[in-house]
N, C-alpha and C. Protein backbone atom coordinates (compact mmCIF):
# COMPACT_ATOMS: atom_id res chain seq x y z
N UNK A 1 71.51 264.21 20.85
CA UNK A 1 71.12 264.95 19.65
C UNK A 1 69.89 264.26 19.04
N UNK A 2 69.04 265.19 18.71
CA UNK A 2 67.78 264.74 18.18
C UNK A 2 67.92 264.21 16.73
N UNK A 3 67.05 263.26 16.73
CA UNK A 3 67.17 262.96 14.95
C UNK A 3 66.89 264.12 13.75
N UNK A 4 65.84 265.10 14.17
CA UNK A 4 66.19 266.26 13.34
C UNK A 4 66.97 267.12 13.15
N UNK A 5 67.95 267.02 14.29
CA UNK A 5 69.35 267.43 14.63
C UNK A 5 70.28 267.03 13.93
N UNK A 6 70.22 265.56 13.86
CA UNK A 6 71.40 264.68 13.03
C UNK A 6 71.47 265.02 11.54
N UNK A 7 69.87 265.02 11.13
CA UNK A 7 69.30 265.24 9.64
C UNK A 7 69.79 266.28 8.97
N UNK A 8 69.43 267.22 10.22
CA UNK A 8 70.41 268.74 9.52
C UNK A 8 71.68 269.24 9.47
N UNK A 9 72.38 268.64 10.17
CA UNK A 9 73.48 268.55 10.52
C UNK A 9 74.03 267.89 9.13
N UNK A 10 74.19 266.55 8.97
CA UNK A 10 73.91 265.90 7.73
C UNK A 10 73.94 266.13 6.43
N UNK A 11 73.07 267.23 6.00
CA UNK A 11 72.48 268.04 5.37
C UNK A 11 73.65 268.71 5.07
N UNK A 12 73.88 269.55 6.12
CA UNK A 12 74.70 270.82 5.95
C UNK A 12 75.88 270.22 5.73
N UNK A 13 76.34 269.44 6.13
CA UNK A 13 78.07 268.16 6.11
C UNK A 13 77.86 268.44 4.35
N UNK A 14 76.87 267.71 3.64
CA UNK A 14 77.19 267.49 2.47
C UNK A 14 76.37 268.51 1.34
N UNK A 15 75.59 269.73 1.65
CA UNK A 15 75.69 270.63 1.00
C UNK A 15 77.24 270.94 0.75
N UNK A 16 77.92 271.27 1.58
CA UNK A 16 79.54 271.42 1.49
C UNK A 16 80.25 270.40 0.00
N UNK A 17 80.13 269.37 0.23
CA UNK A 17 80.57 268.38 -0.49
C UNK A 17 81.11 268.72 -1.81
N UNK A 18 82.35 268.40 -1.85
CA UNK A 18 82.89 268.77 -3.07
C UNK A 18 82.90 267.27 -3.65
N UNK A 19 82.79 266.68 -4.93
CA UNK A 19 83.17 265.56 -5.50
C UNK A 19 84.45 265.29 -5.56
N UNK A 20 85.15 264.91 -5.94
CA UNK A 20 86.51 264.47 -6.24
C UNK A 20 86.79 264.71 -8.04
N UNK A 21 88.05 265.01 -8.43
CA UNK A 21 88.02 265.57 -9.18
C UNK A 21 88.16 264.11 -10.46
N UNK A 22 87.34 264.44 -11.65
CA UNK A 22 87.67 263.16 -12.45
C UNK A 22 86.93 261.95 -12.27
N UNK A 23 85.48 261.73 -10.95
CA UNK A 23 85.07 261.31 -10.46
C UNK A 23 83.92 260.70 -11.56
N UNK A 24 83.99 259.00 -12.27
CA UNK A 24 83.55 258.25 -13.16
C UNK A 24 82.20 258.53 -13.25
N UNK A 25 81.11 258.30 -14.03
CA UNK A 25 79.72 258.15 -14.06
C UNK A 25 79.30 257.13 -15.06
N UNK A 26 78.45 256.60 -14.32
CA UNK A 26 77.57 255.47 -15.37
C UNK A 26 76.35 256.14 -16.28
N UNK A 27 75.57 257.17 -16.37
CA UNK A 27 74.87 257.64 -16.76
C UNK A 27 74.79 259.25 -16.68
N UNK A 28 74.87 260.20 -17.53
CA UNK A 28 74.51 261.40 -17.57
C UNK A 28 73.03 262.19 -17.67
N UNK A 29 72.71 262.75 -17.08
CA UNK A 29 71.51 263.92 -17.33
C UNK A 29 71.79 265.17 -17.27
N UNK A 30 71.55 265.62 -18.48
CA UNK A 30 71.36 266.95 -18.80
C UNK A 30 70.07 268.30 -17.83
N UNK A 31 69.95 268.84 -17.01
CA UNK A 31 69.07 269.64 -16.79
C UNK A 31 69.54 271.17 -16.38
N UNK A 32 70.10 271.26 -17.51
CA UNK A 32 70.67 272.96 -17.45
C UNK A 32 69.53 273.23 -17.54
N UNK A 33 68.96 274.51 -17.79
CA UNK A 33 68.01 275.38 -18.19
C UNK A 33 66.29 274.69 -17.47
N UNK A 34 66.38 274.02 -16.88
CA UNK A 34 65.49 273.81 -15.74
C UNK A 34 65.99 274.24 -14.38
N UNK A 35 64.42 274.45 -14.08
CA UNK A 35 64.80 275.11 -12.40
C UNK A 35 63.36 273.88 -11.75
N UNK A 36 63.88 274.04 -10.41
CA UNK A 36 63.21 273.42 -9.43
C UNK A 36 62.09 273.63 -9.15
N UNK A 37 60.79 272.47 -9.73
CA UNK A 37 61.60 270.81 -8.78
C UNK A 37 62.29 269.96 -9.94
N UNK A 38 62.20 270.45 -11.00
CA UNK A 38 62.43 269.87 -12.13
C UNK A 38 63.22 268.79 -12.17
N UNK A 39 64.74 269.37 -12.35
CA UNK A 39 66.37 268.91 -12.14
C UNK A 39 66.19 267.48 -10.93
N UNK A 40 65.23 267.67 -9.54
CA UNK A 40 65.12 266.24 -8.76
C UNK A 40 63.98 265.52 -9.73
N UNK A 41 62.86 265.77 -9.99
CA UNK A 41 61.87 264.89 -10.77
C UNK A 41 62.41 264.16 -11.60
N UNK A 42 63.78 264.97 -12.82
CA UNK A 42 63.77 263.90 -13.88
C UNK A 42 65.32 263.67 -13.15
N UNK A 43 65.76 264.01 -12.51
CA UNK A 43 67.04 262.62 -11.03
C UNK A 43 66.04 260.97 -10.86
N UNK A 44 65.00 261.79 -10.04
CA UNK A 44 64.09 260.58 -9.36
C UNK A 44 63.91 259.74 -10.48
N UNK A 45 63.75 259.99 -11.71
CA UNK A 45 62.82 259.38 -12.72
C UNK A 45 64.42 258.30 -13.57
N UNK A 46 65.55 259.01 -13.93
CA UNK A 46 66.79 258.74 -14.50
C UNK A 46 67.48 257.33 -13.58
N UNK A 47 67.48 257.87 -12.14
CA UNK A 47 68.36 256.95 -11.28
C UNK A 47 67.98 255.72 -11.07
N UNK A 48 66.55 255.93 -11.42
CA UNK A 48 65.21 254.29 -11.60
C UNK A 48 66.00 253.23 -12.79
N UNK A 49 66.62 253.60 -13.32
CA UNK A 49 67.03 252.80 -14.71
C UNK A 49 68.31 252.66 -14.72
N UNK A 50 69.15 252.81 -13.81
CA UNK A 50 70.70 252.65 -13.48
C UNK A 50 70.57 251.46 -12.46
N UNK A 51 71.67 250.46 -12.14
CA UNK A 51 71.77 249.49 -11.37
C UNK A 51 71.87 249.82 -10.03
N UNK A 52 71.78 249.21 -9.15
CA UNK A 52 72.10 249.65 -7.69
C UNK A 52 74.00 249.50 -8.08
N UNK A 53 74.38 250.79 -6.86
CA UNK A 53 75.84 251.06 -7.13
C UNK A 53 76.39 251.73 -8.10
N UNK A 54 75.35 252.34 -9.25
CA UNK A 54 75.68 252.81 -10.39
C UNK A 54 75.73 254.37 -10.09
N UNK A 55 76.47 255.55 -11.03
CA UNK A 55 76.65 256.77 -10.64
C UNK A 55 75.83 257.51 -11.72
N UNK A 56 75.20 258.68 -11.37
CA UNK A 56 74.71 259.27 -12.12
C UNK A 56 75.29 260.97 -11.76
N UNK A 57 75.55 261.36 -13.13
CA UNK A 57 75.48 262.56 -13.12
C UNK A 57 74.53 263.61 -13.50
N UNK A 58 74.82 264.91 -12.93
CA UNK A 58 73.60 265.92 -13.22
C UNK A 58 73.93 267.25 -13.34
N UNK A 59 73.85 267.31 -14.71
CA UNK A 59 74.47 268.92 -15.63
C UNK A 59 73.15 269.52 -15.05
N UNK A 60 73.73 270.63 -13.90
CA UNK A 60 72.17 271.73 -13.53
C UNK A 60 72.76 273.04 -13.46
N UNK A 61 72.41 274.29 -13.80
CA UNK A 61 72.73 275.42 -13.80
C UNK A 61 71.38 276.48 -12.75
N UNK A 62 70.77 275.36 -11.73
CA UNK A 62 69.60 276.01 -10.96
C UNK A 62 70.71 275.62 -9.22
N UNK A 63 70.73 276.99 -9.08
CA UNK A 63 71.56 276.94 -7.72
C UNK A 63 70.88 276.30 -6.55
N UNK A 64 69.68 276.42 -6.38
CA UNK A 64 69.12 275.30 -5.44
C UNK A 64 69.66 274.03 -5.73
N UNK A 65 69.56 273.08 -6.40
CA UNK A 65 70.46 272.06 -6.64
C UNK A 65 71.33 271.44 -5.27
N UNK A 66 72.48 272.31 -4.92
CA UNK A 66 72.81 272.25 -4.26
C UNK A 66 72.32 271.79 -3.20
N UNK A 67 71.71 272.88 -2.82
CA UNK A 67 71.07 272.29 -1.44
C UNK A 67 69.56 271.09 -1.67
N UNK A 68 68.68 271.35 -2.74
CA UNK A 68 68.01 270.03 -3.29
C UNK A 68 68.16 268.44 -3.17
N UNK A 69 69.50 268.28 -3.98
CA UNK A 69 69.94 267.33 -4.19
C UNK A 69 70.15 266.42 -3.19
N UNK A 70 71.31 266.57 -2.17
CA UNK A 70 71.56 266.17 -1.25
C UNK A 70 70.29 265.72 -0.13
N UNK A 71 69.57 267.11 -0.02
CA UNK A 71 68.05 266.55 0.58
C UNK A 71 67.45 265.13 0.09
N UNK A 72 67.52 265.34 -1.25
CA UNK A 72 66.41 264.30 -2.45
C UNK A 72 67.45 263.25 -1.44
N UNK A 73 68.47 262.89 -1.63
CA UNK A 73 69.15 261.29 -1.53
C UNK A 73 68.89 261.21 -0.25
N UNK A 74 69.12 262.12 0.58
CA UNK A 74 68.62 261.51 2.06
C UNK A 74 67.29 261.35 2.26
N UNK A 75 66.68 261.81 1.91
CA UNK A 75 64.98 261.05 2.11
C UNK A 75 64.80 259.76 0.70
N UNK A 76 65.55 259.68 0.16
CA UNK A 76 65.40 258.64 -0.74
C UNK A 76 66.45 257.59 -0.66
N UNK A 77 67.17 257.11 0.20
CA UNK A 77 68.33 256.41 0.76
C UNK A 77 69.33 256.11 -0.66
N UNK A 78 69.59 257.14 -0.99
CA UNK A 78 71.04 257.24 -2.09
C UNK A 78 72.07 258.40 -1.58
N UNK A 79 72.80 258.05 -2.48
CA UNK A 79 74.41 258.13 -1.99
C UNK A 79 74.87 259.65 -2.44
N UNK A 80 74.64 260.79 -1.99
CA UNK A 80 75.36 262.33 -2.70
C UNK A 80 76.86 262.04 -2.59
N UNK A 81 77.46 262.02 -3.91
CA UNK A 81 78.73 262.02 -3.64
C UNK A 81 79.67 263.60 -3.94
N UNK A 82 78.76 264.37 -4.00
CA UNK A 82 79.59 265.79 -4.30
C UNK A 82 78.81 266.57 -5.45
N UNK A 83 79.21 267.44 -5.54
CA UNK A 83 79.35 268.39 -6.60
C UNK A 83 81.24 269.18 -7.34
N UNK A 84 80.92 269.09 -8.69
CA UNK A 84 81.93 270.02 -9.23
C UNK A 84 81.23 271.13 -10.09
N UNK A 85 82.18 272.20 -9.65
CA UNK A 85 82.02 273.41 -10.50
C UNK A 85 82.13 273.10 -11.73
N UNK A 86 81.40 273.84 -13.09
CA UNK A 86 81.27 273.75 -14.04
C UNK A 86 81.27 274.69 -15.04
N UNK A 87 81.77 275.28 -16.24
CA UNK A 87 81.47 276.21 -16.86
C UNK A 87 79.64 276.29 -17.16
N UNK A 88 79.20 275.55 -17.32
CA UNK A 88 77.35 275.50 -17.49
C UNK A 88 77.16 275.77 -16.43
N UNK A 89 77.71 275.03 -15.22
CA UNK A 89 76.80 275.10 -13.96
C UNK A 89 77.58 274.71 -12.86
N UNK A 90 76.99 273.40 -12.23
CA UNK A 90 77.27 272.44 -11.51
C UNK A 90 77.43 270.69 -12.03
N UNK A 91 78.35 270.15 -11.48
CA UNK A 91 77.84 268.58 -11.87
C UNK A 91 77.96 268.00 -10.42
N UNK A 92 76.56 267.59 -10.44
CA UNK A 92 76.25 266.87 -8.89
C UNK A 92 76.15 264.84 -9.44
N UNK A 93 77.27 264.52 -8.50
CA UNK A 93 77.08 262.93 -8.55
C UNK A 93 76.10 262.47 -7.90
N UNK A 94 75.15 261.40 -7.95
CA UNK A 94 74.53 260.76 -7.26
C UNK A 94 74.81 259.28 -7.34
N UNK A 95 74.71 258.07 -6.11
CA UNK A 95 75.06 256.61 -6.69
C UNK A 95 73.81 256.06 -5.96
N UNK A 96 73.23 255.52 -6.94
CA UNK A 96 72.29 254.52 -6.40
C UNK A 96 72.48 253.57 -5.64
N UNK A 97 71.42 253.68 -4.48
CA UNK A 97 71.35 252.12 -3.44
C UNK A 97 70.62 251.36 -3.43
């Protein structure tokens, strides 16, 4: 299997990704009412100021997200730990490495 094989594969494993329910965070961001690239710019910019190992969450109501997110951490070597459904939206975990 090719490495762009693995990548997408990968990809698609944790687009799926559900979080776990009740699942802690060290820091919150708000980006309802933004749409993409927005919601990753101020991720990229938020997760800079959390410790390595630390969790961040991300209030987004832009359905790309989903599939965004998970991209952003794999080309940026961090950790997608899921998404939960939300009355606003989505809440996507991320943990810094």
């Amino acid at each position: 299997m090719t490495d762009r094989a693995k990548r997408r594969r990968q990809l698609r494993d944790m687009e799926s990704l559900r979080a776990p329910e009740g699942l802690p965070s060290d820091a919150t961001l708000d980006t309802l009412g933004l749409y993409c690239p927005i919601p990753i710019i101020r991720t990229a910019e938020s997760i800079l100021k959390l410790a390595p190992g630390d969790t961040l969450e991300v209030l987004s109501d832009d359905r790309v997200i989903l599939i965004d997110m998970p991209a952003w951490c794999v080309a940026n070597g961090h950790e997608y730990l899921g998404y939960r459904d939300s009355p606003e939206g989505w809440r996507l975990y991320v943990r810094r490495r």
